[in-house]
PDB file of N, CA and C in Angstrom:
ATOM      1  N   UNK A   1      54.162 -44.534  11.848  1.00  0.00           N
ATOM      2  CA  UNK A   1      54.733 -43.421  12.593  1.00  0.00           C
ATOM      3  C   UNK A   1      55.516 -42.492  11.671  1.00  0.00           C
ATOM      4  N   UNK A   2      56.627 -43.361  10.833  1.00  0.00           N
ATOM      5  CA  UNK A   2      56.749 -42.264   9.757  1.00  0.00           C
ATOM      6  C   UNK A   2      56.211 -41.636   8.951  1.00  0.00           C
ATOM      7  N   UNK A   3      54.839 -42.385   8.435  1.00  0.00           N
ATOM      8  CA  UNK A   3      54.271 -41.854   7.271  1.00  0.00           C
ATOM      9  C   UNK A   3      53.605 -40.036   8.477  1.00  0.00           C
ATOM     10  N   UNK A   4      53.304 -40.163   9.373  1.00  0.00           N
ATOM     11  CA  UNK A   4      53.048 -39.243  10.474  1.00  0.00           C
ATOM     12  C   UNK A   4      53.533 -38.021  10.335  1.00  0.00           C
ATOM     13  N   UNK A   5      55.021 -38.400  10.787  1.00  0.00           N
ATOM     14  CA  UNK A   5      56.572 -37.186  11.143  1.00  0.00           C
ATOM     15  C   UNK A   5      56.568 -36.728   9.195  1.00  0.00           C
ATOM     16  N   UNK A   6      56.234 -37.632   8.462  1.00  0.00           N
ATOM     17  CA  UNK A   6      56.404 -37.024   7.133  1.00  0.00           C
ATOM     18  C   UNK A   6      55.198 -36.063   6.916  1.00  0.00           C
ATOM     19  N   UNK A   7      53.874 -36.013   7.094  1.00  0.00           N
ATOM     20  CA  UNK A   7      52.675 -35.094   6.711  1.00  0.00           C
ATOM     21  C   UNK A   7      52.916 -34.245   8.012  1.00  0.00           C
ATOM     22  N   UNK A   8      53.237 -33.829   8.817  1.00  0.00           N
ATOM     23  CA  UNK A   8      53.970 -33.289  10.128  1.00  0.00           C
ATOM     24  C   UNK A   8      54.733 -31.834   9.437  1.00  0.00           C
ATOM     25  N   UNK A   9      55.781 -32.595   8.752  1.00  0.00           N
ATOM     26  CA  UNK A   9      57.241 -32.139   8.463  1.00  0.00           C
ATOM     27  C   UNK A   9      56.593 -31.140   7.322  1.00  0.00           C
ATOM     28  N   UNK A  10      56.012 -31.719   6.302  1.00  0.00           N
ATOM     29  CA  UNK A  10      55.390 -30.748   5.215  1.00  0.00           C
ATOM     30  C   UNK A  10      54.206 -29.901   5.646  1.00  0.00           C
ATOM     31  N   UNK A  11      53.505 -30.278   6.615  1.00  0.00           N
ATOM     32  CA  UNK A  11      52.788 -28.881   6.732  1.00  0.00           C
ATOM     33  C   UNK A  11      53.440 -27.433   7.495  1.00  0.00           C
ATOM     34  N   UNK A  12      54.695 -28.314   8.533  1.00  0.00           N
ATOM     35  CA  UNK A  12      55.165 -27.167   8.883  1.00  0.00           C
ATOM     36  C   UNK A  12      56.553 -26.725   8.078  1.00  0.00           C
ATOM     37  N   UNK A  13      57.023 -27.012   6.984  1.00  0.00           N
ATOM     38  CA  UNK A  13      57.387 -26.286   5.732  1.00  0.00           C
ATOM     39  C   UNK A  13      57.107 -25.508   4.827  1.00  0.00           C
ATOM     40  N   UNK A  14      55.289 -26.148   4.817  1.00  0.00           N
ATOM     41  CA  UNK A  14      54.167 -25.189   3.904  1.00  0.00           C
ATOM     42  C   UNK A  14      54.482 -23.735   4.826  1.00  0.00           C
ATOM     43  N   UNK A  15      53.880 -24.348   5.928  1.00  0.00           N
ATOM     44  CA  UNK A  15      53.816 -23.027   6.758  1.00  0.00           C
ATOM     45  C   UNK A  15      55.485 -22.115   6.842  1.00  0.00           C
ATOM     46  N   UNK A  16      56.078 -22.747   7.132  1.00  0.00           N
ATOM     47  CA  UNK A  16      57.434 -21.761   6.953  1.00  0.00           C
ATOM     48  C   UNK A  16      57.661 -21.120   5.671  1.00  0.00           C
ATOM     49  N   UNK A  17      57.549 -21.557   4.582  1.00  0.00           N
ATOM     50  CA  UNK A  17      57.705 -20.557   3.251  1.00  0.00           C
ATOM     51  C   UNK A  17      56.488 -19.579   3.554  1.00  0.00           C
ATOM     52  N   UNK A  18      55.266 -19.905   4.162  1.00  0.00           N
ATOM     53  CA  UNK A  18      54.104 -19.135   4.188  1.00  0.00           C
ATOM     54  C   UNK A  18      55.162 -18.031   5.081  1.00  0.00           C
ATOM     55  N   UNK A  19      55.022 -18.029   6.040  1.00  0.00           N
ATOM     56  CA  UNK A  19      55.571 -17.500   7.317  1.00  0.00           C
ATOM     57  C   UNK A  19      57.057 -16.369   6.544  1.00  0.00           C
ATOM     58  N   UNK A  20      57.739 -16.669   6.161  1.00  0.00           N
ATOM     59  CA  UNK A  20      59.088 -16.235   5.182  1.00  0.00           C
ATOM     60  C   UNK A  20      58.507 -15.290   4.388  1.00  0.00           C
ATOM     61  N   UNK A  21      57.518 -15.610   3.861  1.00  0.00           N
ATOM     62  CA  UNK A  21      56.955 -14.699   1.999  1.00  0.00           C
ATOM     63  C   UNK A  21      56.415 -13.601   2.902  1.00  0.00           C
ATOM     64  N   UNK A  22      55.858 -13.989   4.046  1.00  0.00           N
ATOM     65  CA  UNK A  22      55.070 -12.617   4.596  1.00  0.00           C
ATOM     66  C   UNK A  22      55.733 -11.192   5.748  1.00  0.00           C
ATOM     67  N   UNK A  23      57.365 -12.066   5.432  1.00  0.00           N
ATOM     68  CA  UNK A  23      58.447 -10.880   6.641  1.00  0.00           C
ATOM     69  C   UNK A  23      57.986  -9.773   5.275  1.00  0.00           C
ATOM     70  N   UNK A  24      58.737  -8.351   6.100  1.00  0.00           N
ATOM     71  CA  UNK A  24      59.360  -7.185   5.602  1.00  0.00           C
ATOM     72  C   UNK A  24      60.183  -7.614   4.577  1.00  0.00           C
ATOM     73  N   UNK A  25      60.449  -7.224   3.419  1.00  0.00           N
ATOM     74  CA  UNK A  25      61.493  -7.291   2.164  1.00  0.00           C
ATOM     75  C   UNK A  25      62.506  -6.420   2.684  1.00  0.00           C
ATOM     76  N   UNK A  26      62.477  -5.346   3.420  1.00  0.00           N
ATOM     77  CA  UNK A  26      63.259  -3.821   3.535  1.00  0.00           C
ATOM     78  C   UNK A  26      64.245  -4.436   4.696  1.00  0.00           C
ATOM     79  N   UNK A  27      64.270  -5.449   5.409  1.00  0.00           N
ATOM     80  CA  UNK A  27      65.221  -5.757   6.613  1.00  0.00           C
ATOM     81  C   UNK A  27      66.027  -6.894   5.891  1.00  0.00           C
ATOM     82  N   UNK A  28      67.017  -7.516   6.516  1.00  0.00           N
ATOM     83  CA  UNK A  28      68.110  -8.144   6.301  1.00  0.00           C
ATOM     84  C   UNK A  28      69.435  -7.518   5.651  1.00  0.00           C
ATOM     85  N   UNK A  29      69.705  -8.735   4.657  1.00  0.00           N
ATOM     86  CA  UNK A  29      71.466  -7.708   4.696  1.00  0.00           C
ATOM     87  C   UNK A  29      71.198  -6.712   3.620  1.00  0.00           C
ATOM     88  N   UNK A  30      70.044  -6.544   2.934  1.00  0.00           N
ATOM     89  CA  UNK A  30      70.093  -5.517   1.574  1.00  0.00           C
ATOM     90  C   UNK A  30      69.912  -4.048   2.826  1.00  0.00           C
ATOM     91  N   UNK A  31      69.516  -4.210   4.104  1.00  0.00           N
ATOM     92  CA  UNK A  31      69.515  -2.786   4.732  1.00  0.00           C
ATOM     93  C   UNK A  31      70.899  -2.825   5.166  1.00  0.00           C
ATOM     94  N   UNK A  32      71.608  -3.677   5.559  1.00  0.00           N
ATOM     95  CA  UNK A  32      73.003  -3.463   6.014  1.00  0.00           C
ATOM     96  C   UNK A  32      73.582  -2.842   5.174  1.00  0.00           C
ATOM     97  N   UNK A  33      73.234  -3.493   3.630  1.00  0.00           N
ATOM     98  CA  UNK A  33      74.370  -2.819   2.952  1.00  0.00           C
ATOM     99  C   UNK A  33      74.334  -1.469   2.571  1.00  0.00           C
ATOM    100  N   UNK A  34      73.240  -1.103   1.969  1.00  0.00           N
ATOM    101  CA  UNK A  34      72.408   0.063   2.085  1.00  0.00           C
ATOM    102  C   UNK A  34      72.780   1.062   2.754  1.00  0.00           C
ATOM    103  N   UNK A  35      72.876   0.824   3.892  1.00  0.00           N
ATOM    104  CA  UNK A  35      73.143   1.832   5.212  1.00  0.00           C
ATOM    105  C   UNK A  35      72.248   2.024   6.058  1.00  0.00           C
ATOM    106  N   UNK A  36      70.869   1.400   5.440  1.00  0.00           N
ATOM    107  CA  UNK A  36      69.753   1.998   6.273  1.00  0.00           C
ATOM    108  C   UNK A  36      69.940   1.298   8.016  1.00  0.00           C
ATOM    109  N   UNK A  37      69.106   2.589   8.648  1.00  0.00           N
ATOM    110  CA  UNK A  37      69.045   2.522  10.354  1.00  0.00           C
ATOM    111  C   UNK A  37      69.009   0.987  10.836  1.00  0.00           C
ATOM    112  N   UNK A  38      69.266   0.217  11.909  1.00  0.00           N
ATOM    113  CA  UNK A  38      68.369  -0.710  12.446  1.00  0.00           C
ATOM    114  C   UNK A  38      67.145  -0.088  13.143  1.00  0.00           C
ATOM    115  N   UNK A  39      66.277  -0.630  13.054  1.00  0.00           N
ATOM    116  CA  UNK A  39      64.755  -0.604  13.847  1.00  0.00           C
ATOM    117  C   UNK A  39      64.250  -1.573  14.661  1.00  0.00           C
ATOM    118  N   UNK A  40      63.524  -1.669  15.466  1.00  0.00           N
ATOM    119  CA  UNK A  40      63.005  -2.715  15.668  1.00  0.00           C
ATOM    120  C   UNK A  40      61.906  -2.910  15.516  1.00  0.00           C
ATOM    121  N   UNK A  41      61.562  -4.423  15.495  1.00  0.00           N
ATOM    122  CA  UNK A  41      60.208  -4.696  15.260  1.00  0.00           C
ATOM    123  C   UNK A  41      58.826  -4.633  16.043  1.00  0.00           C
ATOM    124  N   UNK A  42      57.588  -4.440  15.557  1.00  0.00           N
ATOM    125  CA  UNK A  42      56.797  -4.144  16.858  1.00  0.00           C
ATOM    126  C   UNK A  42      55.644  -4.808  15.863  1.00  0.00           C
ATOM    127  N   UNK A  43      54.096  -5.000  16.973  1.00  0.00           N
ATOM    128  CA  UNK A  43      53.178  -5.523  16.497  1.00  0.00           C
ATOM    129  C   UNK A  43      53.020  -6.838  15.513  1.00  0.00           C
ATOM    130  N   UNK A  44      52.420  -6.792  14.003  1.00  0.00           N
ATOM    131  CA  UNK A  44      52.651  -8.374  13.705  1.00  0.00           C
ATOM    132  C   UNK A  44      53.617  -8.502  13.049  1.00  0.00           C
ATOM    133  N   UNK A  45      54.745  -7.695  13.005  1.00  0.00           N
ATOM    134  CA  UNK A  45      56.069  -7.816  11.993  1.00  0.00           C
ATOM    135  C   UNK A  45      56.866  -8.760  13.442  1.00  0.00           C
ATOM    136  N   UNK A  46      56.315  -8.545  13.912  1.00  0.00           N
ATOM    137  CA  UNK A  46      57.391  -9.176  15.501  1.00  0.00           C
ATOM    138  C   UNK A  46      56.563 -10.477  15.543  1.00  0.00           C
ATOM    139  N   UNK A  47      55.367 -11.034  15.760  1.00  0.00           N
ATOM    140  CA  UNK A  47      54.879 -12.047  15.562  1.00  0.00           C
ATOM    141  C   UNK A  47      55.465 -12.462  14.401  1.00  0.00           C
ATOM    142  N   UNK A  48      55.157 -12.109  13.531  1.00  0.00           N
ATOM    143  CA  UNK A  48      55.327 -12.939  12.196  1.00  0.00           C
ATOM    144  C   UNK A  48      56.805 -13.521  12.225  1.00  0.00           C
ATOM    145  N   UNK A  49      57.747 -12.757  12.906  1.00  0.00           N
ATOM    146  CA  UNK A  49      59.094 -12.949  12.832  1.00  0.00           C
ATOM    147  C   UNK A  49      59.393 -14.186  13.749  1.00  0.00           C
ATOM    148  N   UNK A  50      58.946 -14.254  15.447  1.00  0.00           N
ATOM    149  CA  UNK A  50      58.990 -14.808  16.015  1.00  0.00           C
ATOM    150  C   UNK A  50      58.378 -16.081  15.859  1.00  0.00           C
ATOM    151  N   UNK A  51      57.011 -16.205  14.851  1.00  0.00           N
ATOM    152  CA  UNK A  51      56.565 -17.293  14.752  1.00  0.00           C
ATOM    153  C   UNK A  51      57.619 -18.165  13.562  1.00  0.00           C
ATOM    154  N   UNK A  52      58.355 -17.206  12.471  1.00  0.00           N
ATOM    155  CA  UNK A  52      59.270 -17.783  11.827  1.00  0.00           C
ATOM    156  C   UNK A  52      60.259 -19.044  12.364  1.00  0.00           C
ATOM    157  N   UNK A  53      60.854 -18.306  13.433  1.00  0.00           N
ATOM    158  CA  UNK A  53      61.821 -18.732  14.345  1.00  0.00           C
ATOM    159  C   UNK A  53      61.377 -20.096  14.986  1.00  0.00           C
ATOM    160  N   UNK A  54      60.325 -20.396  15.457  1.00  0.00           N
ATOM    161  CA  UNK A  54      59.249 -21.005  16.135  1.00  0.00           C
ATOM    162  C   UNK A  54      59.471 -22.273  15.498  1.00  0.00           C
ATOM    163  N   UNK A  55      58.645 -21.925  13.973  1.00  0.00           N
ATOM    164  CA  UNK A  55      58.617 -22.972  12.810  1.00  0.00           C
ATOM    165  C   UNK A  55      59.680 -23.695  12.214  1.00  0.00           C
ATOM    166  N   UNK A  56      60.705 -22.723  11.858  1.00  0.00           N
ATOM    167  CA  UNK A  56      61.948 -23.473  11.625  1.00  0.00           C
ATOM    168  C   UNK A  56      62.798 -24.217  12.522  1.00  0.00           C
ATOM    169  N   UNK A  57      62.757 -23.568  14.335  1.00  0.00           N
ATOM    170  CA  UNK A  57      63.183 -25.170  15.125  1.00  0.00           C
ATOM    171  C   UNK A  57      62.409 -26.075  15.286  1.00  0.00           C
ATOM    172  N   UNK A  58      60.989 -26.583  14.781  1.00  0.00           N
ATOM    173  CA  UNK A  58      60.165 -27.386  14.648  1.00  0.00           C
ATOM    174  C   UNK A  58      60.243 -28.211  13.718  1.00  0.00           C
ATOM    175  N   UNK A  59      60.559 -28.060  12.499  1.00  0.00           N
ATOM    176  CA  UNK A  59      60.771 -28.210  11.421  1.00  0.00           C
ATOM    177  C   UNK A  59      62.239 -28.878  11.190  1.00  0.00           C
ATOM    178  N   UNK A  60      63.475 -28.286  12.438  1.00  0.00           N
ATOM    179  CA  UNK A  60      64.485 -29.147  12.462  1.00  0.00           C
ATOM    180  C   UNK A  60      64.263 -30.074  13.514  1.00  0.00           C
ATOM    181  N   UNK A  61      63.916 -30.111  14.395  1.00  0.00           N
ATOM    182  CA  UNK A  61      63.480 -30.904  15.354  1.00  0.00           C
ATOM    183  C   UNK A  61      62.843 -32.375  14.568  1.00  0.00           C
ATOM    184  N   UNK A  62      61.778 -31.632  14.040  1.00  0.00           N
ATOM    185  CA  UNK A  62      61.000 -32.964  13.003  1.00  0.00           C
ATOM    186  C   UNK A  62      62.245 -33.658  12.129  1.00  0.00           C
ATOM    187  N   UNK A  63      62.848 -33.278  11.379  1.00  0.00           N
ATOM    188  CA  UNK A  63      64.257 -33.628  10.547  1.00  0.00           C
ATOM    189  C   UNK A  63      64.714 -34.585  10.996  1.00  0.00           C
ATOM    190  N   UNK A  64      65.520 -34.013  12.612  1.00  0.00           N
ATOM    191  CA  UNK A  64      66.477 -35.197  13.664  1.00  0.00           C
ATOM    192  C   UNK A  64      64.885 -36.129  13.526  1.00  0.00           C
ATOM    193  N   UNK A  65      64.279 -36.252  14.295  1.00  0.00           N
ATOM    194  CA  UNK A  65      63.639 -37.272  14.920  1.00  0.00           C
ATOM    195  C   UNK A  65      63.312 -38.248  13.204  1.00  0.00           C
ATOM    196  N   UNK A  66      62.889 -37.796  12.264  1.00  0.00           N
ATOM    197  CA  UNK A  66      62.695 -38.467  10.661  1.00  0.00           C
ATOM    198  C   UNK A  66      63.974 -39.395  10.784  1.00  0.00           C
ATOM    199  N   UNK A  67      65.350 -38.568  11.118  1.00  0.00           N
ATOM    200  CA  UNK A  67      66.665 -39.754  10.719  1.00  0.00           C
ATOM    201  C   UNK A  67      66.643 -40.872  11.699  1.00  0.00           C
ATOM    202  N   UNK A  68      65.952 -40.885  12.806  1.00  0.00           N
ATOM    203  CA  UNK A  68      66.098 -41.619  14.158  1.00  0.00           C
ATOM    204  C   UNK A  68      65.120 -42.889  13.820  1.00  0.00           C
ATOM    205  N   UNK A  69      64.085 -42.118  13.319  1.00  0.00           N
ATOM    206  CA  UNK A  69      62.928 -43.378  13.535  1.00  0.00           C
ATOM    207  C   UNK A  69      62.892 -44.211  12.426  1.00  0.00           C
ATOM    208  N   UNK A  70      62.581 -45.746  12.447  1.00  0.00           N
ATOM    209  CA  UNK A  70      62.846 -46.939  11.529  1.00  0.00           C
ATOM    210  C   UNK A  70      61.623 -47.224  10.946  1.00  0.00           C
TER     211      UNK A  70
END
């Protein structure tokens, strides 16, 4: 079962750096500081974002349950 939650845990890590490398560079705090506008997101910059989000509570989810199981 662990060896499982472990090939589990790394594909959806693969996929989260995948998922990360492919946001916008131009948003986060380098636009805050910048000054530039907020915008929002539309089409696959909004997928891509949302599936981010997706992956990384999956990915902690997998984590807890790794410390639980014997």
């Amino acid at each position: 079962m662990r060896s499982v939650l472990l090939i589990i845990q790394l594909v959806v890590a693969i996929t989260l750096v995948g998922l990360i490398l492919l946001q916008n560079s131009k948003g986060g705090l380098t636009a805050g500081v910048g000054g530039e506008a907020y915008r929002t997101k539309r089409g696959a910059e909004k997928v891509i974002f949302s599936a981010t989000i997706v992956a990384g509570v999956i990915f902690f989810i997998i984590s807890i349950i790794n410390l639980l199981v014997k």
